[in-house]
Each structure stands twice: as C-alpha cells, then as structure tokens.
PDB file of N, CA and C in Angstrom:
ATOM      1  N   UNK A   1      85.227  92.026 127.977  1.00  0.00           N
ATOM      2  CA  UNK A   1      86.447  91.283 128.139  1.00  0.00           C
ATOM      3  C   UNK A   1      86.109  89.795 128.228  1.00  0.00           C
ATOM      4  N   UNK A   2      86.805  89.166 127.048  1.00  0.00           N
ATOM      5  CA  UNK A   2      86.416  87.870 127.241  1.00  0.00           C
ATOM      6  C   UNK A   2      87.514  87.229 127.941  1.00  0.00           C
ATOM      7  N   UNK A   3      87.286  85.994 129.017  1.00  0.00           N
ATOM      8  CA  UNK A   3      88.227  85.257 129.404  1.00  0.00           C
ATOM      9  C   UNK A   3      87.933  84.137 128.295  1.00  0.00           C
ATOM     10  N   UNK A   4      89.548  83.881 127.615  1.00  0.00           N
ATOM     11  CA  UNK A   4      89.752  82.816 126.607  1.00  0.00           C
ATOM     12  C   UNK A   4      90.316  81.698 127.269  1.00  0.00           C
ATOM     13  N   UNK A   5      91.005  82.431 128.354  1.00  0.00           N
ATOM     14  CA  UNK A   5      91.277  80.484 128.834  1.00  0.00           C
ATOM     15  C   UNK A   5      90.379  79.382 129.633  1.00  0.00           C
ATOM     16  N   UNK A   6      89.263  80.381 129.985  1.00  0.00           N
ATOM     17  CA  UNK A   6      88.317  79.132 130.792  1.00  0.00           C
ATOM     18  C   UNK A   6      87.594  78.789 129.719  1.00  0.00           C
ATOM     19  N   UNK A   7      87.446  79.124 128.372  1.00  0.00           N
ATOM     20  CA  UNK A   7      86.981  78.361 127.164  1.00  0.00           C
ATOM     21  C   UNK A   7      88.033  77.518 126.549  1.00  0.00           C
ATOM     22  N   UNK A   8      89.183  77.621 126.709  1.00  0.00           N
ATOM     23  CA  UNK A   8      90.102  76.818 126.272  1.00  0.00           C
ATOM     24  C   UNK A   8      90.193  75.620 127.136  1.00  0.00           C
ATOM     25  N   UNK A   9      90.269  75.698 128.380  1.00  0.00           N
ATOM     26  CA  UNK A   9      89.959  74.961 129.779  1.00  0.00           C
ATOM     27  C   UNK A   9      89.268  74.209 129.412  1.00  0.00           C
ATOM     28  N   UNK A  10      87.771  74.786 128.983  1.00  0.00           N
ATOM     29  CA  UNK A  10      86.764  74.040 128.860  1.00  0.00           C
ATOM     30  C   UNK A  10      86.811  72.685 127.868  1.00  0.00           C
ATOM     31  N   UNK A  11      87.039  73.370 126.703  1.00  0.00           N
ATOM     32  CA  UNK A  11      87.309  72.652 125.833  1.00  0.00           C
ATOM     33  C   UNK A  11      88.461  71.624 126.083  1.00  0.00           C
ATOM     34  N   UNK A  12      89.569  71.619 126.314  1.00  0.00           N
ATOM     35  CA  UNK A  12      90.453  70.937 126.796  1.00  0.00           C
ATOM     36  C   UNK A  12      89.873  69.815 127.646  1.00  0.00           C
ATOM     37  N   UNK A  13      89.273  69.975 128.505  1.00  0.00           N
ATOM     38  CA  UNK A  13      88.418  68.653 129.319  1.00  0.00           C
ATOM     39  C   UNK A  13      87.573  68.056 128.556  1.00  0.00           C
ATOM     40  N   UNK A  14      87.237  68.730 127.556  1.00  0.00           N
ATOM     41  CA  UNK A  14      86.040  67.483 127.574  1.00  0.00           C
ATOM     42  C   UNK A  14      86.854  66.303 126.071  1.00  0.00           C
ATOM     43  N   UNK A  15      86.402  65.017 126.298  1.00  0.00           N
ATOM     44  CA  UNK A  15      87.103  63.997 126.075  1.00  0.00           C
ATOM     45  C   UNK A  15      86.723  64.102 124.624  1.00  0.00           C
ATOM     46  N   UNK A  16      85.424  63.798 124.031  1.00  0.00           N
ATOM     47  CA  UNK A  16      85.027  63.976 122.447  1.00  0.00           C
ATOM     48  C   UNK A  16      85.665  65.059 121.470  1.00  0.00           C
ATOM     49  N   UNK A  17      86.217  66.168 122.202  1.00  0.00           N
ATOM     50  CA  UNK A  17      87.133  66.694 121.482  1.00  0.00           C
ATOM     51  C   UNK A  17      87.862  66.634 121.219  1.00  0.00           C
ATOM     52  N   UNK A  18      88.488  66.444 119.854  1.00  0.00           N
ATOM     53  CA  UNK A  18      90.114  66.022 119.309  1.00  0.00           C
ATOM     54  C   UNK A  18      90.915  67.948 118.969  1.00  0.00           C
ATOM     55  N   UNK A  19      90.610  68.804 118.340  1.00  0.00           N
ATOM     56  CA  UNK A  19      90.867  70.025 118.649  1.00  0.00           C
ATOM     57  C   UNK A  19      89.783  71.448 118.400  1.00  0.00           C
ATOM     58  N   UNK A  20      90.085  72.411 118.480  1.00  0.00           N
ATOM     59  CA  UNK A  20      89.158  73.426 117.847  1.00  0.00           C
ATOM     60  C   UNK A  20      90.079  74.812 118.190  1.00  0.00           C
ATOM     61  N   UNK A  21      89.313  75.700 117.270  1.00  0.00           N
ATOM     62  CA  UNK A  21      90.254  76.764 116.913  1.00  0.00           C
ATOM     63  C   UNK A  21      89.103  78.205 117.407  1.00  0.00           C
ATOM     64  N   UNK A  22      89.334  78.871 118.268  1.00  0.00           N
ATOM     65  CA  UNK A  22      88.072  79.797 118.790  1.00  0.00           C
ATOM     66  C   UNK A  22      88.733  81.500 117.918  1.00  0.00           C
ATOM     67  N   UNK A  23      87.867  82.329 117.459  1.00  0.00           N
ATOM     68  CA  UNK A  23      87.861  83.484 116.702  1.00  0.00           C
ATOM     69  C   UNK A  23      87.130  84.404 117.157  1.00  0.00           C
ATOM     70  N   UNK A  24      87.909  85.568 117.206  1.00  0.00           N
ATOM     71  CA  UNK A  24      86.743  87.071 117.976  1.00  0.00           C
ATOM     72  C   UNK A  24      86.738  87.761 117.446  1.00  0.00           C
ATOM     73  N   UNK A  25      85.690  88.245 116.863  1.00  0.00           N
ATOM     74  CA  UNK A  25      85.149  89.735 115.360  1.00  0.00           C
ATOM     75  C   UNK A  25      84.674  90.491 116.072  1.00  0.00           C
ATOM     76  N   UNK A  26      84.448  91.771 115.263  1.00  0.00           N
ATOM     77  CA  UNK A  26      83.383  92.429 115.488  1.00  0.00           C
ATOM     78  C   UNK A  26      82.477  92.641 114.521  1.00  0.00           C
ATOM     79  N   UNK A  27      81.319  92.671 114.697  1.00  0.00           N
ATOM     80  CA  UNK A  27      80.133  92.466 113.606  1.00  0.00           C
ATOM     81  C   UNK A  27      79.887  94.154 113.388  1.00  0.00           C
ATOM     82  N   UNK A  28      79.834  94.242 112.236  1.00  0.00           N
ATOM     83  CA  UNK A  28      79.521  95.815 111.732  1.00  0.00           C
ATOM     84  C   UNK A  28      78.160  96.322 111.871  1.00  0.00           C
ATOM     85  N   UNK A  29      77.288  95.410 111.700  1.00  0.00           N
ATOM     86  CA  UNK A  29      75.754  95.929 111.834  1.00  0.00           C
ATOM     87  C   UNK A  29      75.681  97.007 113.340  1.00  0.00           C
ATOM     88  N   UNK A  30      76.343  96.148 114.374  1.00  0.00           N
ATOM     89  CA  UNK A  30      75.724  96.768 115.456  1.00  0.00           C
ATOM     90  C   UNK A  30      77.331  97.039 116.514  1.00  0.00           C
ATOM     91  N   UNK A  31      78.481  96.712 115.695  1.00  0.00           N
ATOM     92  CA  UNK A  31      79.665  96.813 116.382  1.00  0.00           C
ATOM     93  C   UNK A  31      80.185  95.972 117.769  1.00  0.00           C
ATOM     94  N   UNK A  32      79.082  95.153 117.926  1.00  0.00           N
ATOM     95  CA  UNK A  32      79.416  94.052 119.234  1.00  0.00           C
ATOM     96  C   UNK A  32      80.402  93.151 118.620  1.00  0.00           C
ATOM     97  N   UNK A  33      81.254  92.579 119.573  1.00  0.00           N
ATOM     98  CA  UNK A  33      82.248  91.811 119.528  1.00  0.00           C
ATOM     99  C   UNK A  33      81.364  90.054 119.375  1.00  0.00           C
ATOM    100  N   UNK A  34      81.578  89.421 119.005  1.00  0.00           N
ATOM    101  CA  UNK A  34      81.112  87.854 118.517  1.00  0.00           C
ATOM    102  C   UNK A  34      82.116  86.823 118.878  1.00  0.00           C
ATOM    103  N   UNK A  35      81.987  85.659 118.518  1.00  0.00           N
ATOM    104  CA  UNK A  35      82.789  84.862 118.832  1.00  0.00           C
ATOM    105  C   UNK A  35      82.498  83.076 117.783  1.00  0.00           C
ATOM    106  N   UNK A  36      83.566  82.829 117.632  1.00  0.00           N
ATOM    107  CA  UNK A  36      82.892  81.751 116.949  1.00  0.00           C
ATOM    108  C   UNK A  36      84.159  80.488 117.047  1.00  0.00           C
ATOM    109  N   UNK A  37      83.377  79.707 117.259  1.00  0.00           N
ATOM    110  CA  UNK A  37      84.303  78.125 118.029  1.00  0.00           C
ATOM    111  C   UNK A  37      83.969  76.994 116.805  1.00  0.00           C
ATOM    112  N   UNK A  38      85.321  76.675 116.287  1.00  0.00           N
ATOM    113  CA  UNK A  38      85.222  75.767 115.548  1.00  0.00           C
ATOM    114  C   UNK A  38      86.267  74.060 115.809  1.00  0.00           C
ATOM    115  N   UNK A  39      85.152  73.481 115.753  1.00  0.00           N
ATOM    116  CA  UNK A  39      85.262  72.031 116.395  1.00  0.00           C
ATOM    117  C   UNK A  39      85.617  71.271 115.939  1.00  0.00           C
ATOM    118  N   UNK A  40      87.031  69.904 116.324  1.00  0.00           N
ATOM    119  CA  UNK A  40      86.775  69.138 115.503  1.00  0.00           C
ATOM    120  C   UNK A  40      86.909  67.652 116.326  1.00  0.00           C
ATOM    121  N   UNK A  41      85.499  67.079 116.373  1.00  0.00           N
ATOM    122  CA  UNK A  41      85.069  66.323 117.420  1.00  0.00           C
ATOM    123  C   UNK A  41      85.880  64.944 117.344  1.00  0.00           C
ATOM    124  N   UNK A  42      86.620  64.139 118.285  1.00  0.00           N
ATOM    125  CA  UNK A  42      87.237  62.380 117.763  1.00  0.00           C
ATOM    126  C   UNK A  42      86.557  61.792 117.039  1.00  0.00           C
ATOM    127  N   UNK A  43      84.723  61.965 117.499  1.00  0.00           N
ATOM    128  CA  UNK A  43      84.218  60.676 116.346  1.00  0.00           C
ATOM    129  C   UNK A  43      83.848  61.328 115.006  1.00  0.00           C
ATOM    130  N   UNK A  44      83.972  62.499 114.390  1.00  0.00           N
ATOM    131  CA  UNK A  44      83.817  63.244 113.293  1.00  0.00           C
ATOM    132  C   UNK A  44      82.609  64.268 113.958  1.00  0.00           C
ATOM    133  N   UNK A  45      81.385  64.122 114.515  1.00  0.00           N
ATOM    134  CA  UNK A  45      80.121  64.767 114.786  1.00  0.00           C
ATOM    135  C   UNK A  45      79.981  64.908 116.116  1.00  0.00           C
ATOM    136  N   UNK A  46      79.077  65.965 116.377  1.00  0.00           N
ATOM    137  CA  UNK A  46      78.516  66.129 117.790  1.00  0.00           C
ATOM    138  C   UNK A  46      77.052  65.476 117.450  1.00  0.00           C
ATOM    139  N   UNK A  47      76.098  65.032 118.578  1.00  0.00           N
ATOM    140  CA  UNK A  47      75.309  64.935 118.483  1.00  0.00           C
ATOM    141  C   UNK A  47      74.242  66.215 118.578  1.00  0.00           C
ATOM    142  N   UNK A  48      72.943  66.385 118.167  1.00  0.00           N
ATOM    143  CA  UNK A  48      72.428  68.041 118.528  1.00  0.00           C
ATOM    144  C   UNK A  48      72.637  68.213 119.785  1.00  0.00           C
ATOM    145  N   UNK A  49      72.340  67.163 120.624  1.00  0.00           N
ATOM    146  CA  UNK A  49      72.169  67.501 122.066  1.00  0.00           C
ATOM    147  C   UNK A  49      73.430  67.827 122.581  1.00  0.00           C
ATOM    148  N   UNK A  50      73.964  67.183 122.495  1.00  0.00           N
ATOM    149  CA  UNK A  50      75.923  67.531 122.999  1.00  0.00           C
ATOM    150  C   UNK A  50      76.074  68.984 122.283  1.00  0.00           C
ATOM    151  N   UNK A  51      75.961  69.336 120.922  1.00  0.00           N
ATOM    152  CA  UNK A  51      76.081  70.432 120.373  1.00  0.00           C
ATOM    153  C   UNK A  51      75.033  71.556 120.940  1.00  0.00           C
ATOM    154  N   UNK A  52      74.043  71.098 121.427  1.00  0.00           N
ATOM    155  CA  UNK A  52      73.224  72.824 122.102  1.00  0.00           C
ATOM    156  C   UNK A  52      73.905  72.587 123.981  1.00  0.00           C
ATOM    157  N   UNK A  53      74.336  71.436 124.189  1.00  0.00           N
ATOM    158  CA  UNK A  53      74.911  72.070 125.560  1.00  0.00           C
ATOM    159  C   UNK A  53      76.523  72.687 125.477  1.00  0.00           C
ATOM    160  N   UNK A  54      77.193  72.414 124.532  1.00  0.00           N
ATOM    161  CA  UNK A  54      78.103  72.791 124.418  1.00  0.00           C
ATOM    162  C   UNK A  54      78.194  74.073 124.153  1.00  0.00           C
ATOM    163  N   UNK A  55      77.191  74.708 123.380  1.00  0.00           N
ATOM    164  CA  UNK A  55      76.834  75.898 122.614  1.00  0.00           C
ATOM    165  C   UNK A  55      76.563  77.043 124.243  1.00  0.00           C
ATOM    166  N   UNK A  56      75.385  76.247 124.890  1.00  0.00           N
ATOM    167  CA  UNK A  56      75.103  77.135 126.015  1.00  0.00           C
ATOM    168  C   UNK A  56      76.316  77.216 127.227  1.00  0.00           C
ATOM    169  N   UNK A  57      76.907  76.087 127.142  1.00  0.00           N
ATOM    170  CA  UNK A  57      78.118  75.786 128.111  1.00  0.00           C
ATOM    171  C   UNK A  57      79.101  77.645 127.624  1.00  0.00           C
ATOM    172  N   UNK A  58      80.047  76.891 126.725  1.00  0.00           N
ATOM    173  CA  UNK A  58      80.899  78.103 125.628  1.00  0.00           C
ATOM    174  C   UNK A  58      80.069  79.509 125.843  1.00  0.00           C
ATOM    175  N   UNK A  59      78.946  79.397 125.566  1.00  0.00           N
ATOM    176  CA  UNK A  59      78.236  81.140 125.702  1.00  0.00           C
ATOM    177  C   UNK A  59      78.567  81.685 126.728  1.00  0.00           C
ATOM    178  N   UNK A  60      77.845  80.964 127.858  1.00  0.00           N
ATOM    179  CA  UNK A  60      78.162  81.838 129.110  1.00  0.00           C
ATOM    180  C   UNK A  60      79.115  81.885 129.491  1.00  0.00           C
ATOM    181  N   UNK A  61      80.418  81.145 129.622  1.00  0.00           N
ATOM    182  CA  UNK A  61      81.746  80.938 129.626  1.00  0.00           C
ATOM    183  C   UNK A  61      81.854  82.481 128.744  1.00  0.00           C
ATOM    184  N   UNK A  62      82.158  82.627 127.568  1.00  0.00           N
ATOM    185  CA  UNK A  62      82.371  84.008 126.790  1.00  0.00           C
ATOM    186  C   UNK A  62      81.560  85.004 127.100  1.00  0.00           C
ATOM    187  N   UNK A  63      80.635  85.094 128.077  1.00  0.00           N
ATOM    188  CA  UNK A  63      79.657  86.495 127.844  1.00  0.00           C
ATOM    189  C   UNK A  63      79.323  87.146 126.761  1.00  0.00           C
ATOM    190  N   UNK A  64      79.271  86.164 125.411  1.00  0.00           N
ATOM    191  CA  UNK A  64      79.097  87.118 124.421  1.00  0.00           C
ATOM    192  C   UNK A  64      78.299  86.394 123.293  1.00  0.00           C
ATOM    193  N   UNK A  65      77.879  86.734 122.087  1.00  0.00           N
ATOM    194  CA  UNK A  65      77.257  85.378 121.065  1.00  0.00           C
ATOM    195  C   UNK A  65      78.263  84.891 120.506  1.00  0.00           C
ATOM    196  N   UNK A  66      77.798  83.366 119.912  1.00  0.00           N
ATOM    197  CA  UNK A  66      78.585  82.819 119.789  1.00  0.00           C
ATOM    198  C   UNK A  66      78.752  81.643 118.784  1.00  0.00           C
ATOM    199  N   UNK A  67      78.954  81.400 117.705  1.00  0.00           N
ATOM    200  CA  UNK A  67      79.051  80.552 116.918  1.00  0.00           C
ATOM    201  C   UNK A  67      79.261  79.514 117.125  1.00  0.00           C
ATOM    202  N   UNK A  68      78.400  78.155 116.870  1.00  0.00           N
ATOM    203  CA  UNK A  68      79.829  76.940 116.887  1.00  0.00           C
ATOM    204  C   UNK A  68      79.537  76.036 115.250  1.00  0.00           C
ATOM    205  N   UNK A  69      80.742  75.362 115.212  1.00  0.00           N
ATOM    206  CA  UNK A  69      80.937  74.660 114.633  1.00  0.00           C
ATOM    207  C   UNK A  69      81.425  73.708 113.897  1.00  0.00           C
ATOM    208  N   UNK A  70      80.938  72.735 113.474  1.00  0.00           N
ATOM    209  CA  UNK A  70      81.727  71.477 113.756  1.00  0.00           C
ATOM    210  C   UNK A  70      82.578  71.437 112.251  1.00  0.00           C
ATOM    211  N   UNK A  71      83.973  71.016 112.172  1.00  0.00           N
ATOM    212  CA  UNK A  71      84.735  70.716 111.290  1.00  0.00           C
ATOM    213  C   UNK A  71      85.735  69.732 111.239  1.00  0.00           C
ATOM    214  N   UNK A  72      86.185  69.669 109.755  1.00  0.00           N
ATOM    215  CA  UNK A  72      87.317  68.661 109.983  1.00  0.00           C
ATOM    216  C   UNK A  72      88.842  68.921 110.766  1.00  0.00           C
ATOM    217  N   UNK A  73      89.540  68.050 111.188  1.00  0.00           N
ATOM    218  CA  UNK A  73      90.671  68.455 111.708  1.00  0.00           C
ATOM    219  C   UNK A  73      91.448  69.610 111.240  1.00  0.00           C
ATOM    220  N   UNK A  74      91.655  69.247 109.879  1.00  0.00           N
ATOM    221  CA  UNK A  74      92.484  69.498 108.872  1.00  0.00           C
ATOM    222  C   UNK A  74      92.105  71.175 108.730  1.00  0.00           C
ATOM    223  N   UNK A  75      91.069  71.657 108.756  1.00  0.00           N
ATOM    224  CA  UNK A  75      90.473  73.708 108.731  1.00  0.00           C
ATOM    225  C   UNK A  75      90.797  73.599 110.015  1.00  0.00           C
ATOM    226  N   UNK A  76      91.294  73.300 110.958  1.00  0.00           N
ATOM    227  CA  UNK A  76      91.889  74.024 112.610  1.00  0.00           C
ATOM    228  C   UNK A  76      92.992  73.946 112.419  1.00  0.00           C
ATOM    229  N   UNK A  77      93.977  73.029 112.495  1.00  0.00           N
ATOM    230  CA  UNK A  77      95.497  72.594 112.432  1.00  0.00           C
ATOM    231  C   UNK A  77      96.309  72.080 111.092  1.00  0.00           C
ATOM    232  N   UNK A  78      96.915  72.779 110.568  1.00  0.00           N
ATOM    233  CA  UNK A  78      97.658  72.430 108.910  1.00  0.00           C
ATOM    234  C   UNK A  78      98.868  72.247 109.577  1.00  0.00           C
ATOM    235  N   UNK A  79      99.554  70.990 109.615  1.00  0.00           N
ATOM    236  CA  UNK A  79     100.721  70.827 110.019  1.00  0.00           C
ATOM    237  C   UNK A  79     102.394  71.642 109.009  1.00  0.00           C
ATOM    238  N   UNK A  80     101.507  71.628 107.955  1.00  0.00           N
ATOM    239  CA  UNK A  80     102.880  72.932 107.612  1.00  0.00           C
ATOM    240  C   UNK A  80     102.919  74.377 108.286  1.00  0.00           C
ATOM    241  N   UNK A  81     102.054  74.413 109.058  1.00  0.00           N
ATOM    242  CA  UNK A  81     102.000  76.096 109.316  1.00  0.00           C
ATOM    243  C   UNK A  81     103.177  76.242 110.576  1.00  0.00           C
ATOM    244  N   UNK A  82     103.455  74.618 111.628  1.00  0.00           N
ATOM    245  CA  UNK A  82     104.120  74.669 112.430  1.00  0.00           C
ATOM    246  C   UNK A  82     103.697  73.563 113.093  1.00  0.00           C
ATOM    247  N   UNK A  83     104.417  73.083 114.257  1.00  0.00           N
ATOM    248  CA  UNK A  83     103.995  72.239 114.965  1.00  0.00           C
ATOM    249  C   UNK A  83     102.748  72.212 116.218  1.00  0.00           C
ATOM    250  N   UNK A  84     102.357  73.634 116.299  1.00  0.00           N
ATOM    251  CA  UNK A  84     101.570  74.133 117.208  1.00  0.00           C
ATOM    252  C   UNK A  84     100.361  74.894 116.794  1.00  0.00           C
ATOM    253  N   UNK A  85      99.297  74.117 116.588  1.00  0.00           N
ATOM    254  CA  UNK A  85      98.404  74.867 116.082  1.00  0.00           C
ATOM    255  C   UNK A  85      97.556  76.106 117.193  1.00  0.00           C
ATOM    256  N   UNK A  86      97.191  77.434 116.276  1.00  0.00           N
ATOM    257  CA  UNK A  86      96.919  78.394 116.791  1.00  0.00           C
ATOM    258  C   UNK A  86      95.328  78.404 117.030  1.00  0.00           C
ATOM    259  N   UNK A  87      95.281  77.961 118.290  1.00  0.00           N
ATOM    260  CA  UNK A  87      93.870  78.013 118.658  1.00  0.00           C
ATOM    261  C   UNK A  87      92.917  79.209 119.070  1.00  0.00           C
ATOM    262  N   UNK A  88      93.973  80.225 118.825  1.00  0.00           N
ATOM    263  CA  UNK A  88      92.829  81.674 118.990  1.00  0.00           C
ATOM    264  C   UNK A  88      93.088  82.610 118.066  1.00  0.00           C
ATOM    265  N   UNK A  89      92.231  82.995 117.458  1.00  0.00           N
ATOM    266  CA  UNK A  89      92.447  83.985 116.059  1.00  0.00           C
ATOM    267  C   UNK A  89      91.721  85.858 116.666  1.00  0.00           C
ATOM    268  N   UNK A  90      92.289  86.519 116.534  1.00  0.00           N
ATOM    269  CA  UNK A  90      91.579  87.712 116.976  1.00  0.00           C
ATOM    270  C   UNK A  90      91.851  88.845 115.635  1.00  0.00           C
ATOM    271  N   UNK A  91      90.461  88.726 115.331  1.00  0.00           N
ATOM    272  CA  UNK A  91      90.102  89.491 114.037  1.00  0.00           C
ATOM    273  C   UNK A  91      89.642  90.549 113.920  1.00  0.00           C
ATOM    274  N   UNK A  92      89.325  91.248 115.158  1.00  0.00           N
ATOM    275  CA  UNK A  92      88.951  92.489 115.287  1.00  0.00           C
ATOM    276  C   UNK A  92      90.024  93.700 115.014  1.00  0.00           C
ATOM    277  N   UNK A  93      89.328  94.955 114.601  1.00  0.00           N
ATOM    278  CA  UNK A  93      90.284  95.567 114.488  1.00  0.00           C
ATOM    279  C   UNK A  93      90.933  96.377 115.481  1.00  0.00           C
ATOM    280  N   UNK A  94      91.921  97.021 115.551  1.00  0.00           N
ATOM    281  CA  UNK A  94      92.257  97.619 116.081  1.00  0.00           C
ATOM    282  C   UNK A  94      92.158  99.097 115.926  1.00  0.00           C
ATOM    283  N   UNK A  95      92.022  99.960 116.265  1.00  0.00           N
ATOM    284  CA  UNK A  95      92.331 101.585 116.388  1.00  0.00           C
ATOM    285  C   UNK A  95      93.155 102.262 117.561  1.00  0.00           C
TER     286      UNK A  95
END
C-alpha cells in the first residue's frame, strides 16, 4: 500500500518544482508493483545531486522502486485535457 499523498506532500514543498505527474504499474517479470515520478523542475533540470536525493527521498516515502524523471511541463499537464492536471495515473490492472 502506497501512501500517495505524503509523495504528493512532498513534492508540493519543495520550491524547484513547477509540477510532476506520479504512475503505479505492475512489472510482469516478477509482478511487483513500481512506481515512476515524472518531473517538471522551474529551472528546466535537476542537478544529479538534487536528483539522487530526491530519488532516495520519493523511494522511501513509496516503499517501493521507483523511477524518476525529469520532463517538460507540457508531458505532465496539456491544458486542453482540463483545467486540473491529473497528477496520479494508476496503471495497474485490476482483477
């Protein structure tokens, strides 16, 4: 069970972030649930170092592995889709 809002939390505080859009799969090889956080930082980039604490920050926050990565605004939030972009995607399946 992942808690999504103390990663949303998280993200939400910290200031270099302008938005990001977080996604939960499940990987077929071995059927564990994954996670993958996509970023899109105010000044365009993270630095590595900001990007591996952010990475370890987000992990343990999710208990789970975890993707990140950095993108443009524009692949998180398409302002035709609505005024509210959807910051959590859940891609796993259901049964």
């Amino acid at each position: 069970m992942v808690n999504t809002q103390a990663i949303f939390d998280h993200l939400d505080s910290l200031e270099q972030i302008l938005d990001y859009k977080v996604s939960i799969y499940t990987t077929y090889q071995n059927s564990l649930d994954e996670m993958s956080v996509n970023l899109a930082p105010k000044n365009g980039n993270l630095s590595d170092d900001d990007r591996k604490i952010l990475l370890a920050q987000l992990s343990d926050l999710a208990g789970i592995r975890l993707n990140l990565q950095v993108v443009e605004i524009d692949q998180i939030w398409e302002p035709e889709s609505g005024m509210k972009p959807n910051r959590f995607i859940d891609l796993r399946e259901t049964n």
